[in-house]
Protein backbone atom coordinates (compact mmCIF):
# COMPACT_ATOMS: atom_id res chain seq x y z
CA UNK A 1 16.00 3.50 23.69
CA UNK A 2 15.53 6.78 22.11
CA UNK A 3 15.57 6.83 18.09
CA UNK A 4 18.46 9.58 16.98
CA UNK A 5 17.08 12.61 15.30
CA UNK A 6 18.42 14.44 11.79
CA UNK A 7 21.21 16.98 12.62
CA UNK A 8 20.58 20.27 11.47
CA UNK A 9 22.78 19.73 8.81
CA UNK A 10 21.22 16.71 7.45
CA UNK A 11 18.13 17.96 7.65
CA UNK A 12 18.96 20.68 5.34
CA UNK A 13 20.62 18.79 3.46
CA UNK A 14 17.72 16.90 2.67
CA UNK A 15 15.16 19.74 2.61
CA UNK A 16 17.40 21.27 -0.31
CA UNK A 17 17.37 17.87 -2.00
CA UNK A 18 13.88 17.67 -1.78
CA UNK A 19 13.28 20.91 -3.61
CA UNK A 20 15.60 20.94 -6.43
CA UNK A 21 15.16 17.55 -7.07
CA UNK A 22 15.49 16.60 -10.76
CA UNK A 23 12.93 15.29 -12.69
CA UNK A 24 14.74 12.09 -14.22
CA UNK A 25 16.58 9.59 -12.06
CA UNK A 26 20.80 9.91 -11.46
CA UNK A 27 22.79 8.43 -14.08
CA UNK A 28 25.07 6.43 -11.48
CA UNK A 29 28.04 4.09 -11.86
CA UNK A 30 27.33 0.42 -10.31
CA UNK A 31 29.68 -1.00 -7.46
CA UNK A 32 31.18 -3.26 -10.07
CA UNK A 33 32.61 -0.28 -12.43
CA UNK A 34 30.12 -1.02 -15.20
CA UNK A 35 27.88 2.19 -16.63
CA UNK A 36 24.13 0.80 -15.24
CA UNK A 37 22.42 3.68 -17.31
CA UNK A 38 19.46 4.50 -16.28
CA UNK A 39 19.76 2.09 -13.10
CA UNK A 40 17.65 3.12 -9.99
CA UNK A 41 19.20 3.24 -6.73
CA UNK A 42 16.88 1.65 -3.96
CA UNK A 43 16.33 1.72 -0.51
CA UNK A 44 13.80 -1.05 1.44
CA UNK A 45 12.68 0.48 4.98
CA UNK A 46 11.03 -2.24 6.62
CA UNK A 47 12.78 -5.92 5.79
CA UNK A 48 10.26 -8.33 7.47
CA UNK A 49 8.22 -10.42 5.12
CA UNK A 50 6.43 -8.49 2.71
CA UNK A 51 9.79 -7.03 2.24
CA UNK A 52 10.85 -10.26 1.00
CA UNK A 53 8.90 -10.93 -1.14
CA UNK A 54 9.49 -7.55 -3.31
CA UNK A 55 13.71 -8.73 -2.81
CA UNK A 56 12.35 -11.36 -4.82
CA UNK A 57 11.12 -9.61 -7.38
CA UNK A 58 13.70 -6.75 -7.45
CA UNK A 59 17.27 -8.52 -7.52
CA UNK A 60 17.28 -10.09 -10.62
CA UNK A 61 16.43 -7.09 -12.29
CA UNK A 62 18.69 -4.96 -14.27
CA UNK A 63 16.97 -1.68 -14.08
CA UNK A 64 17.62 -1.02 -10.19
CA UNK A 65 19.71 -2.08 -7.70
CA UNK A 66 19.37 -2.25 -4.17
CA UNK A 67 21.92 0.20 -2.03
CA UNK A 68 20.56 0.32 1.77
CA UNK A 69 18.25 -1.43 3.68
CA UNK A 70 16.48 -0.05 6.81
CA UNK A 71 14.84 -1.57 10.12
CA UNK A 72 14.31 -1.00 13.80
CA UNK A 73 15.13 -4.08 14.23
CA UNK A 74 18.74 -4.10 13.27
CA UNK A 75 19.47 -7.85 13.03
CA UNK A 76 16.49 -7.81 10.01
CA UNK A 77 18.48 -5.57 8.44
CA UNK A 78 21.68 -7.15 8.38
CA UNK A 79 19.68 -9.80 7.57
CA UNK A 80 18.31 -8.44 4.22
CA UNK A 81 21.62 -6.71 3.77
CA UNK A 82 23.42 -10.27 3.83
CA UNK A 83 20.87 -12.01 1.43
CA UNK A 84 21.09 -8.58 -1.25
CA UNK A 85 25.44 -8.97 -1.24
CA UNK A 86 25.29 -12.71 -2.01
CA UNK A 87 23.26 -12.41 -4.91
CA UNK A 88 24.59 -9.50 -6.04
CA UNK A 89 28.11 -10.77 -5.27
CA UNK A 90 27.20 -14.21 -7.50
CA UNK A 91 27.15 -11.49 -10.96
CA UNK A 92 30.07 -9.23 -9.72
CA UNK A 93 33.49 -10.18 -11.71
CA UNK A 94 35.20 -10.86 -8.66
CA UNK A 95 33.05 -12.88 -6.89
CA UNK A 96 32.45 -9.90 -4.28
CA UNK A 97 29.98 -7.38 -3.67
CA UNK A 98 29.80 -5.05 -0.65
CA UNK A 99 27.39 -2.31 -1.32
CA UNK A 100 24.59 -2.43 0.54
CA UNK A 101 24.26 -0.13 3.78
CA UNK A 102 22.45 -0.78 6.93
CA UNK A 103 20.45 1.57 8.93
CA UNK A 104 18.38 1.46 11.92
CA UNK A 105 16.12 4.09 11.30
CA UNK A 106 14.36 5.84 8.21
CA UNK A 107 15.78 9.47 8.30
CA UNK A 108 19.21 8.21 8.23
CA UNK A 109 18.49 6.40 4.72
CA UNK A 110 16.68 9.35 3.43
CA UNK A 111 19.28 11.59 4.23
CA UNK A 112 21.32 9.68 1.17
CA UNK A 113 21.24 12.03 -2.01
CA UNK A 114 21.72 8.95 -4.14
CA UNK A 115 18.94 6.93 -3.66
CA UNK A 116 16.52 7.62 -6.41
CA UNK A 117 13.10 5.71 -5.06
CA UNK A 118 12.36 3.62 -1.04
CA UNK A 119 10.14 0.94 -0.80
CA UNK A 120 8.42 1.41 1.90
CA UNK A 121 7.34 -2.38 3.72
CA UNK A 122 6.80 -1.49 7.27
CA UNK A 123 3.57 -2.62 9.27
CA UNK A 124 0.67 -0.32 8.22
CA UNK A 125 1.28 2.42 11.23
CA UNK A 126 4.45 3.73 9.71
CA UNK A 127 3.54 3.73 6.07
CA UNK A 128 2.14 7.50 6.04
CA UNK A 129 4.71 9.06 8.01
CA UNK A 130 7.77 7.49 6.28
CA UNK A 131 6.03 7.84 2.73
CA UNK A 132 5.83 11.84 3.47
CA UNK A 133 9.19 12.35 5.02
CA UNK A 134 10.69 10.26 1.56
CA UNK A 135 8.64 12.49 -0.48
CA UNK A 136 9.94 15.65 1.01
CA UNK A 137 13.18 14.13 0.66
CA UNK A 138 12.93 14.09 -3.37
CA UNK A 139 12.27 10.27 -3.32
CA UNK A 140 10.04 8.42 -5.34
CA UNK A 141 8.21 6.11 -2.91
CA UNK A 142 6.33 2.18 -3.45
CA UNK A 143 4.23 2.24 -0.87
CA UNK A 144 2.63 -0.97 0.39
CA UNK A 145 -1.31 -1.75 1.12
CA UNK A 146 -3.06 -0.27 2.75
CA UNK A 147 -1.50 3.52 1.84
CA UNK A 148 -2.60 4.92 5.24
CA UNK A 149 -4.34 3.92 8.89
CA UNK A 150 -6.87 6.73 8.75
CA UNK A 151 -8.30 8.98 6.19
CA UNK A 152 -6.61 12.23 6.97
CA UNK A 153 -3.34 10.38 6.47
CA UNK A 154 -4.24 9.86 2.43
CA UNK A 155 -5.27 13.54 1.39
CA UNK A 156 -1.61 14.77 3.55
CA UNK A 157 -0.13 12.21 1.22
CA UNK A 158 -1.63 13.16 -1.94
CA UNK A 159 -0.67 16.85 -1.26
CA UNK A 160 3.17 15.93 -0.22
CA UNK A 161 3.02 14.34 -3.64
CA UNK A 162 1.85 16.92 -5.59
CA UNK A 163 3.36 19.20 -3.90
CA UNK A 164 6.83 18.15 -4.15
CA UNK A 165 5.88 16.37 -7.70
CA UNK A 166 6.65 12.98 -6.64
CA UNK A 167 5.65 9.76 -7.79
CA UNK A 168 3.83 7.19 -5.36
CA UNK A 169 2.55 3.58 -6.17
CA UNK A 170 0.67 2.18 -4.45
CA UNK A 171 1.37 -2.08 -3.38
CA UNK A 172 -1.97 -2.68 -5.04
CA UNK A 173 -1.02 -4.85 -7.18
CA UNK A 174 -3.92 -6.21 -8.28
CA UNK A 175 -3.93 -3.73 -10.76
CA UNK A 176 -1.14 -4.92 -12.89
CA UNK A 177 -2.93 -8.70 -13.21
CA UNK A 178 -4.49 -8.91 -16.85
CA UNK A 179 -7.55 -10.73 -15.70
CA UNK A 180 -8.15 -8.15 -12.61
CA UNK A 181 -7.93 -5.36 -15.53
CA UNK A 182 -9.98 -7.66 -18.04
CA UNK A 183 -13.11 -8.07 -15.73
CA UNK A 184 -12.47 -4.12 -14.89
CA UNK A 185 -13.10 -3.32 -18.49
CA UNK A 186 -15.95 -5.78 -19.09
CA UNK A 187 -17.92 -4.16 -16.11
CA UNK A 188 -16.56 -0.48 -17.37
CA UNK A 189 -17.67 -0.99 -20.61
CA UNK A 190 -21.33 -2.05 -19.82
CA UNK A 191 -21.01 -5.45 -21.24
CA UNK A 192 -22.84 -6.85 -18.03
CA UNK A 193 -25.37 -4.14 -18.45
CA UNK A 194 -25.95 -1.93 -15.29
CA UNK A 195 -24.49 -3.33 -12.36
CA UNK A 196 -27.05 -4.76 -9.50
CA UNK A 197 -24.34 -5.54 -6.52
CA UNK A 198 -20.97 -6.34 -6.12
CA UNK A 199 -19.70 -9.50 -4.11
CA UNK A 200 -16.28 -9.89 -2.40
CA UNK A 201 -14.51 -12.09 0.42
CA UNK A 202 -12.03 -10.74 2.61
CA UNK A 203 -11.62 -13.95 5.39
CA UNK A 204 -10.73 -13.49 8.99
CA UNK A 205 -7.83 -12.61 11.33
CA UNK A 206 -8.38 -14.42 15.16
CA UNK A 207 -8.72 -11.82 17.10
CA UNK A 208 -6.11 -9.45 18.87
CA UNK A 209 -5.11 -10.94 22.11
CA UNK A 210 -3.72 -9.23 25.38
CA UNK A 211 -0.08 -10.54 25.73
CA UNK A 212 2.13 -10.79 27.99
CA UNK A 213 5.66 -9.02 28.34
CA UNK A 214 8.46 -10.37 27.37
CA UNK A 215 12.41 -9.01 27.23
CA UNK A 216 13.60 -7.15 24.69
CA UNK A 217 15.76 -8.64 21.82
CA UNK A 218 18.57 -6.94 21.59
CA UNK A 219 19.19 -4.10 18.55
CA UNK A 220 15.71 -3.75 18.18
CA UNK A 221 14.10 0.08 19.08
CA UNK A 222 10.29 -1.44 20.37
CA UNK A 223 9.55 2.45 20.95
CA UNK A 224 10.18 3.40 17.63
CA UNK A 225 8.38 0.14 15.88
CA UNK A 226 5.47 1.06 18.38
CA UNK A 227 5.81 4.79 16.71
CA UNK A 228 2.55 7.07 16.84
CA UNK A 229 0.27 3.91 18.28
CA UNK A 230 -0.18 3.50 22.33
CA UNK A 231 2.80 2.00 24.20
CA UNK A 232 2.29 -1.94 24.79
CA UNK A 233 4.65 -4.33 26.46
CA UNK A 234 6.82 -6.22 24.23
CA UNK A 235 5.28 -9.26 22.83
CA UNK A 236 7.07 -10.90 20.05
CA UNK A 237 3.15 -12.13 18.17
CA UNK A 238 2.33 -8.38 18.48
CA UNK A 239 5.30 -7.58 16.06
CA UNK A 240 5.84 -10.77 13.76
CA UNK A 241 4.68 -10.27 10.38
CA UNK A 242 2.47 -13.86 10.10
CA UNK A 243 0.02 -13.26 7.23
CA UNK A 244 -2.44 -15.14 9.14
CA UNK A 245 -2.02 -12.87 12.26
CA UNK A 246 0.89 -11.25 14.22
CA UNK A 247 0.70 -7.38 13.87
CA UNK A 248 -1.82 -7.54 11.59
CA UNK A 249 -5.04 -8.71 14.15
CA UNK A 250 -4.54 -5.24 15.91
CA UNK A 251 -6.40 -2.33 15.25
CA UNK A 252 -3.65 -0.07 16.24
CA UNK A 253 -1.02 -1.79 13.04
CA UNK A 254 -3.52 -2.68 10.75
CA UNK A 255 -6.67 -2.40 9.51
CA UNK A 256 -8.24 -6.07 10.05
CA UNK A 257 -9.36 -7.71 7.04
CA UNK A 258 -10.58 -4.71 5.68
CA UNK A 259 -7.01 -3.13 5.49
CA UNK A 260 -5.62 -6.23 4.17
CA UNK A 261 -7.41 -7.97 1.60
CA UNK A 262 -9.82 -4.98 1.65
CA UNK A 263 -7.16 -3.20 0.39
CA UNK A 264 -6.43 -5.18 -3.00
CA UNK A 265 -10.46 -6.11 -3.50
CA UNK A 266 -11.85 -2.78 -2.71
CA UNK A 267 -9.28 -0.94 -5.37
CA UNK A 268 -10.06 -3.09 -8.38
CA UNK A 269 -13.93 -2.69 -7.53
CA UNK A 270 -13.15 0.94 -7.11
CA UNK A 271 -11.45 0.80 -10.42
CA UNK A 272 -14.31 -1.40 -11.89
CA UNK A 273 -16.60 0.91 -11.06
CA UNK A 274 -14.74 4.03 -12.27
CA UNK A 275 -14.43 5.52 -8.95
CA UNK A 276 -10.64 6.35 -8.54
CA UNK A 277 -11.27 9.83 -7.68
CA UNK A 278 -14.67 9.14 -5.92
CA UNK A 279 -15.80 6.64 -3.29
CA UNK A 280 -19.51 5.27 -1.71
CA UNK A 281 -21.60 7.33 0.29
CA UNK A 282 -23.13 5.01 2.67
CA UNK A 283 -21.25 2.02 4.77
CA UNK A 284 -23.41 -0.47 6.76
CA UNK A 285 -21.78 -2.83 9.33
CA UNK A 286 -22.86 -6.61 9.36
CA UNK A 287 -25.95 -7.27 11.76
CA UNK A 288 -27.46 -3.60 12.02
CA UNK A 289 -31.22 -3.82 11.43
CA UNK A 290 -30.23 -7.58 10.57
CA UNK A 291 -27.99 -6.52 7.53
CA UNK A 292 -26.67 -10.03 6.81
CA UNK A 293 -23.05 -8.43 5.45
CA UNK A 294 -21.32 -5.77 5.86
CA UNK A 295 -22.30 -3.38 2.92
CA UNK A 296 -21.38 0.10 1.21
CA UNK A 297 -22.78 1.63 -1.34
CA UNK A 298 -22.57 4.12 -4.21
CA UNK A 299 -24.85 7.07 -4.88
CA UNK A 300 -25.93 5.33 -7.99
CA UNK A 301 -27.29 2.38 -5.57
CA UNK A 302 -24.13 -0.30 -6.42
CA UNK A 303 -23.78 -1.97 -2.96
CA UNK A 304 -20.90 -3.75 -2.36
CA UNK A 305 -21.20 -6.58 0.23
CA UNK A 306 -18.26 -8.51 2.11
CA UNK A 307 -19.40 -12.25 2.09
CA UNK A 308 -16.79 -14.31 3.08
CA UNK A 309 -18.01 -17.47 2.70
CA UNK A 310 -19.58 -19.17 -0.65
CA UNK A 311 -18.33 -17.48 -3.23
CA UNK A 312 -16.44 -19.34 -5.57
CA UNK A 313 -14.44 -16.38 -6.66
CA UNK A 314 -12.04 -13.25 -4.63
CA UNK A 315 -15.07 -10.48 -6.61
CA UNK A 316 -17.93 -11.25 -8.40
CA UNK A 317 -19.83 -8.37 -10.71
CA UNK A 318 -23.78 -8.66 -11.04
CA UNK A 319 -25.00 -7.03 -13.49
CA UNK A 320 -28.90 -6.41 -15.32
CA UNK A 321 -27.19 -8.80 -17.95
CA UNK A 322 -24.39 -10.81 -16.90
CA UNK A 323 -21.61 -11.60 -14.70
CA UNK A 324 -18.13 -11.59 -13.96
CA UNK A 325 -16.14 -13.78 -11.45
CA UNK A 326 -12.21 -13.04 -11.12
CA UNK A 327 -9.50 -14.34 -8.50
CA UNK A 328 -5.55 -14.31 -8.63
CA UNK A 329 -4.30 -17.13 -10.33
CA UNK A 330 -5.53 -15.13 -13.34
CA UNK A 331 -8.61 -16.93 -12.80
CA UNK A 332 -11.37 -14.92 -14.61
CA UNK A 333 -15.12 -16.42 -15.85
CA UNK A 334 -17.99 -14.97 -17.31
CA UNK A 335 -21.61 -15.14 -17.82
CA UNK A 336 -22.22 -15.20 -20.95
CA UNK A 337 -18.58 -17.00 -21.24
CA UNK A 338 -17.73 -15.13 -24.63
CA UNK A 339 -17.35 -11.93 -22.59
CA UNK A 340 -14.32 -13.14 -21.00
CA UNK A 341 -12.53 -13.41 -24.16
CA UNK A 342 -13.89 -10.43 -26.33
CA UNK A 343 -11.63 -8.08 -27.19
CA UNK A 344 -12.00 -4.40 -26.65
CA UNK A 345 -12.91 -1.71 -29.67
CA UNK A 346 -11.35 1.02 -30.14
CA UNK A 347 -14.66 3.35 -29.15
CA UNK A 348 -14.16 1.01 -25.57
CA UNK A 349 -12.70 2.23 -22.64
CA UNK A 350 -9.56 1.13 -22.27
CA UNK A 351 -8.08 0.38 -18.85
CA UNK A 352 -4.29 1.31 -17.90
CA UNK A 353 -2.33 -1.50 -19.28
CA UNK A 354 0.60 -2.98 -16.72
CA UNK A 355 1.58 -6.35 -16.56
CA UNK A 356 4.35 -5.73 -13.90
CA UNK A 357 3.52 -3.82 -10.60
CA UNK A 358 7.18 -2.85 -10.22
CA UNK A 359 8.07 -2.20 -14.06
CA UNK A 360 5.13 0.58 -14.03
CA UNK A 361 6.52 2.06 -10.90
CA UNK A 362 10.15 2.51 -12.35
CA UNK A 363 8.57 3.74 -15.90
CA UNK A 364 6.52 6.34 -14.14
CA UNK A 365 9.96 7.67 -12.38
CA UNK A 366 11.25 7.77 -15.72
CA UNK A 367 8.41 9.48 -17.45
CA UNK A 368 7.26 11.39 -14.58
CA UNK A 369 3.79 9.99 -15.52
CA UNK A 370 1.37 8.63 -12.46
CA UNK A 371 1.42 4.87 -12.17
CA UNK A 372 -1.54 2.38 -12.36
CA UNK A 373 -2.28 2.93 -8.39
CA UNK A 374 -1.27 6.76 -7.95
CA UNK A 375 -1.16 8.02 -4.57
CA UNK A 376 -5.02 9.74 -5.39
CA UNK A 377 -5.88 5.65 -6.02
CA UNK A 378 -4.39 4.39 -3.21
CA UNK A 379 -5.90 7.25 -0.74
CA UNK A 380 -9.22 6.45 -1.89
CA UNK A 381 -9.18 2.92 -2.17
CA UNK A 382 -8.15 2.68 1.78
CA UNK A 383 -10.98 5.57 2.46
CA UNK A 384 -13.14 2.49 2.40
CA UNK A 385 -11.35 0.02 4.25
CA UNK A 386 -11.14 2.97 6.59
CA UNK A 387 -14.90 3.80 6.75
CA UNK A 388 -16.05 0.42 6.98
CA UNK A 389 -14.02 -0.25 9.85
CA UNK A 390 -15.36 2.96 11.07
CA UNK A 391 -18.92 1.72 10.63
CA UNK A 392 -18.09 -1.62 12.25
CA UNK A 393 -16.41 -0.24 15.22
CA UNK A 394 -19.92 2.33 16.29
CA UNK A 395 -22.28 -0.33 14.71
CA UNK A 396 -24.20 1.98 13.15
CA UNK A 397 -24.19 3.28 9.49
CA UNK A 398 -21.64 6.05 8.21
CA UNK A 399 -22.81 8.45 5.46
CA UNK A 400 -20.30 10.03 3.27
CA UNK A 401 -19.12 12.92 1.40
CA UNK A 402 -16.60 11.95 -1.33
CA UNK A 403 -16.36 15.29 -2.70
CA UNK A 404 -15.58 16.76 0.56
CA UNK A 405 -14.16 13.67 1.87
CA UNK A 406 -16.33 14.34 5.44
CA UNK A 407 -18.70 12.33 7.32
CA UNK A 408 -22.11 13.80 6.89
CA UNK A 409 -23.84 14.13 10.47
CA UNK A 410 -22.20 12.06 12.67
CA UNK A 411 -19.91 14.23 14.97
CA UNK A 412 -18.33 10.94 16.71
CA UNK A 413 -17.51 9.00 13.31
CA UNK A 414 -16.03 12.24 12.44
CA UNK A 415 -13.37 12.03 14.92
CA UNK A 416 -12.20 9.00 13.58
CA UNK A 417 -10.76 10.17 10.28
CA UNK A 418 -8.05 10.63 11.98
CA UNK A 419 -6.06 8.66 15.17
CA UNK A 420 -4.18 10.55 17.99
CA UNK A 421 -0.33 10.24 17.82
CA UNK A 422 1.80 9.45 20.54
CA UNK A 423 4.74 11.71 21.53
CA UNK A 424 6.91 12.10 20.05
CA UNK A 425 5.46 10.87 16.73
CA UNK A 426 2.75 12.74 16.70
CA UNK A 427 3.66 15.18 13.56
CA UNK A 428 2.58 14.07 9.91
């Protein structure tokens, strides 16, 4: 089944969008007649289940309101659709509400010139490609974990968003959790003293499975959810969203464990560590020269080691004279305890402040200031899921070059920066 491409029309269409794009969001008028101000009109590309659980957070809100939805896999999308109308329809005067649109594939939802910012919750192959082309298009983009699949995917993102002066959050959320951002500013403030190592657990996917063919459900464009990656034969565990597996075990969708939970635990140690525009130099896999975990580490010797079993807490800081232990479930402990609770000075460094992932995203589209997990953030934070994973698949050590954002003499790791495309997806 072969995906429709942009008429020439459209595509100019949205080119010319893309560069006059205003600064502020549309002021629009809702479905129901009533003046939403300064609502935001959204579109959701993707609708499995990370998707759902943003629907959950978005529909009761008053700032936004969801106008199209977007999957390969139609019958998701009608899906979604359905689910968005009936709430929306319970706070509509009439009892009715039919103003959500349906699409198949991304370009036809981009093509819209009022949508104002796309959420973008497809399996971890697409996210780069789709996050550009909305960019370009003059939308504001949420992005979820990891940003990219390879390295060279992050800086083209970056650029697109400078570029086109677009705002991109990252699905880090993490970052807008008070105790993640309280145990930040206790280790960026030194109260721990200098810090020795850094401890986190990731856990394990089972491991990616050869599966058989199956037929094809109907409505649902397998090419085009198999995109840039190698063609497999349809095999409904390769494409299910299962947190504990599915799509996710396979190097070609995901990045492992280290693209997944990775992904949220490296970024707040990255942010910890005040290394947002920076990264390690060095990344170890488990079991060379009897390295018990896998390790990177930081020019100023902070290792960071994955140990996924006995510690009592997601991260754990060690530090010359403390330290601090913090999980969700706003679960944060100290040593000493009286750290945990000590509030900052004004001569500390204070961390940005969000206590709503989705709140800062539609406040930077309003400000046109970067959000707590910029695009920069979430390009470097995946750098090292993506250079661990490089480390682990050659089983020897990677040295790197955050600066230039190169591999320093290994010619073979190099190549992996980037992943080869399949036709016809093979432009970012």
């Amino acid at each position: 089944m072969n995906s429709p491409a942009l008429t020439r029309r459209a595509f100019l269409k949205t080119a010319s969008l893309a560069s006059a794009a205003l600064a502020f969001p549309r002021i629009m008028r809702s479905q129901s007649g009533e003046p939403p101000g300064n609502r935001l009109n959204l579109g959701l590309i993707g609708n499995g289940l990370i998707c759902g659980a943003h629907f959950g957070a978005l529909i009761g809100r008053d700032d936004c309101r969801i106008v199209a939805v977007c999957d390969v896999n139609l019958p998701k999308a009608r899906k979604m659709r359905d689910r968005t109308e009936k709430h929306y329809s319970a706070a509509a005067p009439s009892g009715r509400y039919r103003g959500v649109d349906v699409y198949q594939y991304h370009e036809q939802l981009l093509a819209r010139d009022d949508i104002d910012a796309v959420f973008v919750t497809t399996p971890d192959h697409w996210h780069a490609a789709i996050a550009k082309a909305a960019m370009i298009a003059g939308k504001d983009v949420y992005c979820e974990k990891p940003l990219t699949l390879a390295v060279r995917e992050g800086r083209v993102l970056v650029d697109t968003a400078r570029h086109h002066g677009r705002i991109l959050q990252t699905g880090t959320q993490q970052r807008s959790n008070a105790s993640f951002r309280k145990a930040a500013e206790i280790v960026r403030n030194g109260l721990i003293g200098d810090i020795k190592y850094v401890r986190t657990k990731l856990g394990h996917f089972p491991p990616a499975l050869a599966l058989p063919e199956q037929p094809l459900p109907a409505e649902f464009d397998y090419d085009r959810w198999l995109g840039p990656t190698p063609w497999r034969p349809y095999n409904e565990k390769r494409v299910m969203g299962d947190y504990g597996g599915g799509w996710r075990c396979f190097p070609e969708y995901g990045g492992r464990k280290n693209g997944d939970w990775g992904a949220h635990h490296f970024d707040i140690i990255q942010w910890a560590l005040g290394m947002d525009a920076s990264g390690p130099v060095e990344f170890i896999p488990q079991g060379f020269e009897r390295t018990p975990y896998q390790t990177h580490r930081y020019a100023n010797g902070v290792r960071v080691e994955r140990v996924d079993e006995g510690l009592k807490s997601m991260i754990e800081f060690t530090g010359t004279k403390g330290t601090v232990w913090v999980s969700r479930d706003d679960y944060l402990e100290t040593d000493p305890p009286e750290l945990a609770t000590r509030p900052l000075r004004a001569e500390d460094v204070h961390l940005h402040v969000s206590d709503d992932h989705h709140t800062d995203f539609f406040t930077s589209i309003r400000t046109r200031q970067r959000p707590i997990a910029d695009v920069e953030i979430g390009h470097r934070s995946a750098t090292v899921s993506h250079l661990n994973n490089i480390a682990k698949k050659l089983a020897r050590p990677v040295q790197w070059d955050p600066a230039s954002e190169e591999i320093v003499g290994d010619a073979v790791a190099a190549t992996l920066l980037n992943r080869p495309r399949r036709a016809p997806y093979g432009t970012l």
